[in-house]
C-alpha atoms as a PDB file:
ATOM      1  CA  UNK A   1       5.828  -5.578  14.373  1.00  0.00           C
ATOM      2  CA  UNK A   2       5.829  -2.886  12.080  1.00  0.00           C
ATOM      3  CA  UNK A   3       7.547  -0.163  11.172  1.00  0.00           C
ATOM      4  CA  UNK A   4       6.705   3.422  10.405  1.00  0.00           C
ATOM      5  CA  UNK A   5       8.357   5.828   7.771  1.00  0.00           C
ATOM      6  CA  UNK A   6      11.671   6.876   9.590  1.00  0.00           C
ATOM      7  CA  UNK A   7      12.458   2.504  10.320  1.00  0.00           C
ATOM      8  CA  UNK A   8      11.652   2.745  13.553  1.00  0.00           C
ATOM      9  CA  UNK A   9       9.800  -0.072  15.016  1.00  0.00           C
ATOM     10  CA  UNK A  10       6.123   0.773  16.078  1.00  0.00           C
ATOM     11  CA  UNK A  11       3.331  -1.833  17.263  1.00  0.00           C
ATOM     12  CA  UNK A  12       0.400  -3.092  15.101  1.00  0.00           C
ATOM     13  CA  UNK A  13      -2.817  -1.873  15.566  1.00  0.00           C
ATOM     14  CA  UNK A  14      -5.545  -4.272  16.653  1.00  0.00           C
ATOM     15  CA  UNK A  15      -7.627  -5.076  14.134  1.00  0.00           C
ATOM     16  CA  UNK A  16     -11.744  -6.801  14.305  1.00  0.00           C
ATOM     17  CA  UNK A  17     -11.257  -9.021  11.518  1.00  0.00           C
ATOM     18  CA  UNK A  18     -14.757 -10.158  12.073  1.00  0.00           C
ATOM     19  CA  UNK A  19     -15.941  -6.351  11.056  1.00  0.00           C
ATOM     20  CA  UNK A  20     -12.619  -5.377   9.160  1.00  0.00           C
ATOM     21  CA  UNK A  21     -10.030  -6.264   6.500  1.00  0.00           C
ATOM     22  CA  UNK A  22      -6.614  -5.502   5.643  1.00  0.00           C
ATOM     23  CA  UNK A  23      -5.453  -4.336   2.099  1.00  0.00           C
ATOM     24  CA  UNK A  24      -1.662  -4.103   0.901  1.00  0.00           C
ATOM     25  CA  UNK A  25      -0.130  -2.837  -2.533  1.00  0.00           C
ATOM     26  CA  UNK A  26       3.239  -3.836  -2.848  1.00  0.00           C
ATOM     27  CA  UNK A  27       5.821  -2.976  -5.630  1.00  0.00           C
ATOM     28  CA  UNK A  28       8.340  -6.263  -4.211  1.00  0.00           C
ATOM     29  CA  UNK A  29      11.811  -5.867  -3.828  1.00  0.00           C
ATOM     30  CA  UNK A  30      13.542  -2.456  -5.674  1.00  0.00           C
ATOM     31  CA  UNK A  31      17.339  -1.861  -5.843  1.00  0.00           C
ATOM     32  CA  UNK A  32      17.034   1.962  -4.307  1.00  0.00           C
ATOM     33  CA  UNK A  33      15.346   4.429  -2.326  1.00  0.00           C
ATOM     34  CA  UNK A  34      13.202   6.787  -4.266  1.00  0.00           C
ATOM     35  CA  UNK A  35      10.257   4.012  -5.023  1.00  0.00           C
ATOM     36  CA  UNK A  36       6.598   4.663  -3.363  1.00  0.00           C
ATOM     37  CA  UNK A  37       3.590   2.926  -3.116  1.00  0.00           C
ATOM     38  CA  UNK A  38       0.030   4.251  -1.732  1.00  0.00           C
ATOM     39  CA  UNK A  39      -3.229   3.296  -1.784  1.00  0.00           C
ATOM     40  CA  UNK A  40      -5.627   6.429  -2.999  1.00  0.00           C
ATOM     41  CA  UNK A  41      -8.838   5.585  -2.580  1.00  0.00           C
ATOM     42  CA  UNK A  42     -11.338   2.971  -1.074  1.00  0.00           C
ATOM     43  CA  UNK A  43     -14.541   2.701  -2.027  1.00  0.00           C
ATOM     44  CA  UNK A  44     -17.966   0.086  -2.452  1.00  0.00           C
ATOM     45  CA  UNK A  45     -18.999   0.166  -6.001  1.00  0.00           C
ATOM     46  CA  UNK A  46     -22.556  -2.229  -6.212  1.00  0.00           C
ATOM     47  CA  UNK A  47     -21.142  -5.647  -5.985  1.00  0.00           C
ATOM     48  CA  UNK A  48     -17.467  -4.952  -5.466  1.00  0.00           C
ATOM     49  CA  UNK A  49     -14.756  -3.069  -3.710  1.00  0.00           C
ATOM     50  CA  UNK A  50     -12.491  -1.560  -5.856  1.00  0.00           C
ATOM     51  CA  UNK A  51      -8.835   0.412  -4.556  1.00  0.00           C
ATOM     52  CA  UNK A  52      -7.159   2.534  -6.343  1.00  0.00           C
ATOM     53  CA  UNK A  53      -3.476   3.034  -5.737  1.00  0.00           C
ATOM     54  CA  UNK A  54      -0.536   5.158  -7.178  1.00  0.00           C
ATOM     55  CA  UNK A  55       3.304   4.735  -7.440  1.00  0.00           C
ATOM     56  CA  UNK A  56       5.933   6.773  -8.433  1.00  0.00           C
ATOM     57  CA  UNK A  57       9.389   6.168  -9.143  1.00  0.00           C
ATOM     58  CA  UNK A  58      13.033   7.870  -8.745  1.00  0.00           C
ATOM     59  CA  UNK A  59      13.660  10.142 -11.719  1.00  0.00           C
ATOM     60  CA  UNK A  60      17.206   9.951 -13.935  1.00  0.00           C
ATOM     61  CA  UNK A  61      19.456  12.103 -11.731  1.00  0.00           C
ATOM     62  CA  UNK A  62      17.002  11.968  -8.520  1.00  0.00           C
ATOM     63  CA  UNK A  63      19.523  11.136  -5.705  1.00  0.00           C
ATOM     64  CA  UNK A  64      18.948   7.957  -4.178  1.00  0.00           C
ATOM     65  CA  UNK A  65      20.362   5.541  -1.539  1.00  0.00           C
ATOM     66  CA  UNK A  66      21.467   1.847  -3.247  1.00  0.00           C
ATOM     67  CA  UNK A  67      19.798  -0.389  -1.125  1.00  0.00           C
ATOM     68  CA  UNK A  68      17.301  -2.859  -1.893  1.00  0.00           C
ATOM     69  CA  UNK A  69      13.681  -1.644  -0.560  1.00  0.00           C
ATOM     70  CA  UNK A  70      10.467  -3.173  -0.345  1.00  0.00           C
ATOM     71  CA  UNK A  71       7.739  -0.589  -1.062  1.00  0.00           C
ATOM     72  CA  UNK A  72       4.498  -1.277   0.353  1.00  0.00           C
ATOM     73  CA  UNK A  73       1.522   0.161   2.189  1.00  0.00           C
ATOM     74  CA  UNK A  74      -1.161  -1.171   4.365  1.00  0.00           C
ATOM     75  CA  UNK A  75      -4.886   0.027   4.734  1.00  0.00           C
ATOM     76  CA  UNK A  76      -7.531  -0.760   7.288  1.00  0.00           C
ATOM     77  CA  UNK A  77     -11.052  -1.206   5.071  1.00  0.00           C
ATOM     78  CA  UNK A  78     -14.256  -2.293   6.316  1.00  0.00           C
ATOM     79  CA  UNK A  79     -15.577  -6.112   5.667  1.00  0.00           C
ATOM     80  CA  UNK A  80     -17.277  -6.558   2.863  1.00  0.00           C
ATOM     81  CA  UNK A  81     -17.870 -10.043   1.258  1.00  0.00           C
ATOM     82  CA  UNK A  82     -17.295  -8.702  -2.015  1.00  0.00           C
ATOM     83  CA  UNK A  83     -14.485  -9.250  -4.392  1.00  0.00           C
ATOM     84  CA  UNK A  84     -11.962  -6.545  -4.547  1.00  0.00           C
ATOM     85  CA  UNK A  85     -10.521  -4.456  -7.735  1.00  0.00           C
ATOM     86  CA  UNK A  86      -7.158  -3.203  -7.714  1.00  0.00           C
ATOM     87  CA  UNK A  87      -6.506   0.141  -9.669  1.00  0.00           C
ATOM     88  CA  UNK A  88      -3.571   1.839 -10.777  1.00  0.00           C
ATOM     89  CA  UNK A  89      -4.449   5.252 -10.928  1.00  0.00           C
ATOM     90  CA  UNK A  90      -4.002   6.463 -14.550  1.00  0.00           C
ATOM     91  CA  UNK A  91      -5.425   2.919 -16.129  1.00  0.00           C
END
């Protein structure tokens, strides 16, 4: 089970591991709301796939819930047998 935005439960989509992957960027556990996560961009450069990903964080005075998060998102990529790159955009 996942769940979407809002914490509301939603199903997982079916996914044809045999033609597709999964890829997650995580920032692990954070002690407030305000933290985000995303991946950018996908893409096949010659013998690798490289993902590029951003994050942003709460600002000195941004108001903000204190709870401990978990910042993550997932994205649905096709197969390749390839090794994979992970970006932060701005490096």
């Amino acid at each position: 089970m996942l769940w979407d935005a809002g914490g509301r439960p939603t199903p997982a989509t079916d996914i044809d591991f045999s033609r597709e992957m999964v890829g997650v960027v995580a920032m692990g556990a954070q002690i407030s709301t305000g933290y985000e996560i995303w991946v950018q961009h996908v893409a096949l450069h010659w013998d690798r796939m490289v993902v590029r990903y951003g994050e942003s964080y709460p600002g000195p005075g941004d108001p903000v819930f204190w709870v401990v998060t978990f910042p993550c998102h997932f994205v649905r990529m096709p197969r390749q047998d390839v090794p994979c790159t992970w970006l932060l955009d701005g490096d």
